[in-house]
C-alpha atoms as a PDB file:
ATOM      1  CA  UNK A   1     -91.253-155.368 165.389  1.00  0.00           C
ATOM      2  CA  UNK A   2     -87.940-156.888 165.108  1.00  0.00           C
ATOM      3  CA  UNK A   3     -84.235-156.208 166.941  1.00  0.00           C
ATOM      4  CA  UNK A   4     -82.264-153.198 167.068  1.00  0.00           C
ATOM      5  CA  UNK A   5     -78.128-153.690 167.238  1.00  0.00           C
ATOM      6  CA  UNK A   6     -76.678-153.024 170.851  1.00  0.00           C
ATOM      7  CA  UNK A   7     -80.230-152.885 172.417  1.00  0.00           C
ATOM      8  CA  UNK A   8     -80.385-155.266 175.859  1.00  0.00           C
ATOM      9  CA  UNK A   9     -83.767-157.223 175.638  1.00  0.00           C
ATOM     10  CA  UNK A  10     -84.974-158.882 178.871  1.00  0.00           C
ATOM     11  CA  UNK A  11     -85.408-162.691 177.835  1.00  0.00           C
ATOM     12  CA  UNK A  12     -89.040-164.260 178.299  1.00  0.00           C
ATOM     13  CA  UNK A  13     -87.811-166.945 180.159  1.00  0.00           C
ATOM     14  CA  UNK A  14     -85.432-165.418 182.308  1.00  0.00           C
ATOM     15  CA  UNK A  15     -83.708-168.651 183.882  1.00  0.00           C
ATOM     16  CA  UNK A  16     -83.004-170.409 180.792  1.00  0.00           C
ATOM     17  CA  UNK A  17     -79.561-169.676 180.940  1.00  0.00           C
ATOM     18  CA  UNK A  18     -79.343-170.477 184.973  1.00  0.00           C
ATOM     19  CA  UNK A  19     -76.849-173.332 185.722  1.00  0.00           C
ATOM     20  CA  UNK A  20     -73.518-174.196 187.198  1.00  0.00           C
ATOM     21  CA  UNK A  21     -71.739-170.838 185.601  1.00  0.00           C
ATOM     22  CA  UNK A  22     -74.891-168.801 188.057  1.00  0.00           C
ATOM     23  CA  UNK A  23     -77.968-167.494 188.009  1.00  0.00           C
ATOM     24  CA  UNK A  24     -79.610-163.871 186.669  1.00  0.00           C
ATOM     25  CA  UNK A  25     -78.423-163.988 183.166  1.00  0.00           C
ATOM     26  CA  UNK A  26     -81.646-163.159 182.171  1.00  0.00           C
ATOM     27  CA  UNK A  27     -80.528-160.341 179.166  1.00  0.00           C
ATOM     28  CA  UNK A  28     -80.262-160.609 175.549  1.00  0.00           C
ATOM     29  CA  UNK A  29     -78.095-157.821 173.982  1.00  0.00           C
ATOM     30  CA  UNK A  30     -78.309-158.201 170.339  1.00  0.00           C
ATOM     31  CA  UNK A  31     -74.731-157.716 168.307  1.00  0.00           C
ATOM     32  CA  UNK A  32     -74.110-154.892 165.653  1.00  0.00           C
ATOM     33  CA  UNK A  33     -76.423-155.412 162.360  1.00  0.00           C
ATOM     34  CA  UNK A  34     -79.100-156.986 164.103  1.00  0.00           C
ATOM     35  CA  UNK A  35     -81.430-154.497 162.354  1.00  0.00           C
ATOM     36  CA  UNK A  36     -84.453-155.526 160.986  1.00  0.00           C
ATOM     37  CA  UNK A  37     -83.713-159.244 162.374  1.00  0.00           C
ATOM     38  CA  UNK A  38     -86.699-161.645 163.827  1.00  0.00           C
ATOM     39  CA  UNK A  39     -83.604-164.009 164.400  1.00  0.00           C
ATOM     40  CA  UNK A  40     -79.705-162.720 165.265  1.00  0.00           C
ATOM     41  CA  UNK A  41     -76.827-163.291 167.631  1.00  0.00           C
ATOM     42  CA  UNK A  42     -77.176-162.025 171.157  1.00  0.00           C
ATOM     43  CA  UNK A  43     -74.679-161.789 173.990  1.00  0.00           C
ATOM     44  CA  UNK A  44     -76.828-163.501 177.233  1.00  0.00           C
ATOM     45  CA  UNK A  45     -75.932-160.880 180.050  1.00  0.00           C
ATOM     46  CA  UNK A  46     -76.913-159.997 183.628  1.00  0.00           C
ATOM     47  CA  UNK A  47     -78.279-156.502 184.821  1.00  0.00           C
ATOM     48  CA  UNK A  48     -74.550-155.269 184.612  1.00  0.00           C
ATOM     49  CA  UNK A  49     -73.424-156.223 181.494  1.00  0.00           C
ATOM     50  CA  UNK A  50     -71.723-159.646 182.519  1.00  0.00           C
ATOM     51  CA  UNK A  51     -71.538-161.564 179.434  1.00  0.00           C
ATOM     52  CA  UNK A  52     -72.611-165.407 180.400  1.00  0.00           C
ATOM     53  CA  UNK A  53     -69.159-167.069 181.212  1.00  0.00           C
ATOM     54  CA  UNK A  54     -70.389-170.326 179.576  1.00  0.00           C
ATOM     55  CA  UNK A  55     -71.517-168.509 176.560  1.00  0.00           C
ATOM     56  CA  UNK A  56     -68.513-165.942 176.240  1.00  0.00           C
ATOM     57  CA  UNK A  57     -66.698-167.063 173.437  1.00  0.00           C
ATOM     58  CA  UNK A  58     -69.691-166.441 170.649  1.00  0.00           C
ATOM     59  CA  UNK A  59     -73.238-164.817 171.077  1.00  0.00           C
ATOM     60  CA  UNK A  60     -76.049-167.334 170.634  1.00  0.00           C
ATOM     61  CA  UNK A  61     -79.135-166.915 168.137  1.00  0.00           C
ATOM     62  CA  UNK A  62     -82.340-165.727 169.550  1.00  0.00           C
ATOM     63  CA  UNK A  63     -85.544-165.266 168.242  1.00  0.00           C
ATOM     64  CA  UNK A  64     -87.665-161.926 168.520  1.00  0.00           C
ATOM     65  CA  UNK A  65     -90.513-163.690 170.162  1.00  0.00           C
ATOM     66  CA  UNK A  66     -87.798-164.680 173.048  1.00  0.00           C
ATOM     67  CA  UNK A  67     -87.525-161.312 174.135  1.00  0.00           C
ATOM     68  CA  UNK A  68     -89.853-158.890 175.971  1.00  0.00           C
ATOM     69  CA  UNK A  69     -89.545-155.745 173.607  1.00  0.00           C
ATOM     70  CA  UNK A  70     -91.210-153.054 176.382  1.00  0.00           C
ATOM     71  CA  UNK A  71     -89.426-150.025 177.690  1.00  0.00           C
ATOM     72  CA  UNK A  72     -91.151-150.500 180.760  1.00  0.00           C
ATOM     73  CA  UNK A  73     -90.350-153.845 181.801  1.00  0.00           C
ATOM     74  CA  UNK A  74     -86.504-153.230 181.260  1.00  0.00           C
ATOM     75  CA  UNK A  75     -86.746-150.418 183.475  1.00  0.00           C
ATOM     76  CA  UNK A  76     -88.518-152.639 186.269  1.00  0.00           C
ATOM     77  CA  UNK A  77     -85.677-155.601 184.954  1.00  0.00           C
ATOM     78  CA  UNK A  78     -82.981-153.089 185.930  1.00  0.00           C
ATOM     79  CA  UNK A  79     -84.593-151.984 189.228  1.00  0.00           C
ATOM     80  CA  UNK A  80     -85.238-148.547 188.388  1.00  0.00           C
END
């Protein structure tokens, strides 16, 4: 398995990205021609969409095995 562009990936460690900017950024949303990637640049979001205001000037790399890659548990990650 490896990313898909624009898809939102819950992270595996969800408050790695907590600190003095807030807390439930816990989203990866990988950036257009992530295809295919097991490494790429992500946007670190909240359940909206909120891009992390500390990160908001360039996504960050993350690795495939950071994310959770299950339909399921972005469902439950979204409260639905």
């Amino acid at each position: 398995m490896s990313f898909e562009s624009g898809r939102t990936y819950p992270l595996v460690d969800p408050e790695r990205y907590d600190d003095e900017y807030g807390e439930g950024y816990a989203f990866a949303k990988a950036v257009e021609g992530s295809d295919g990637c097991y490494v790429t640049d992500c946007w670190i979001i909240d359940r909206s969409g909120n891009v992390h205001p500390g990160l908001a000037e360039s996504p960050v790399p993350i690795r495939y095995d950071d994310v959770i890659d299950d339909p399921m548990v972005m469902l439950r990650s979204y409260g639905r």
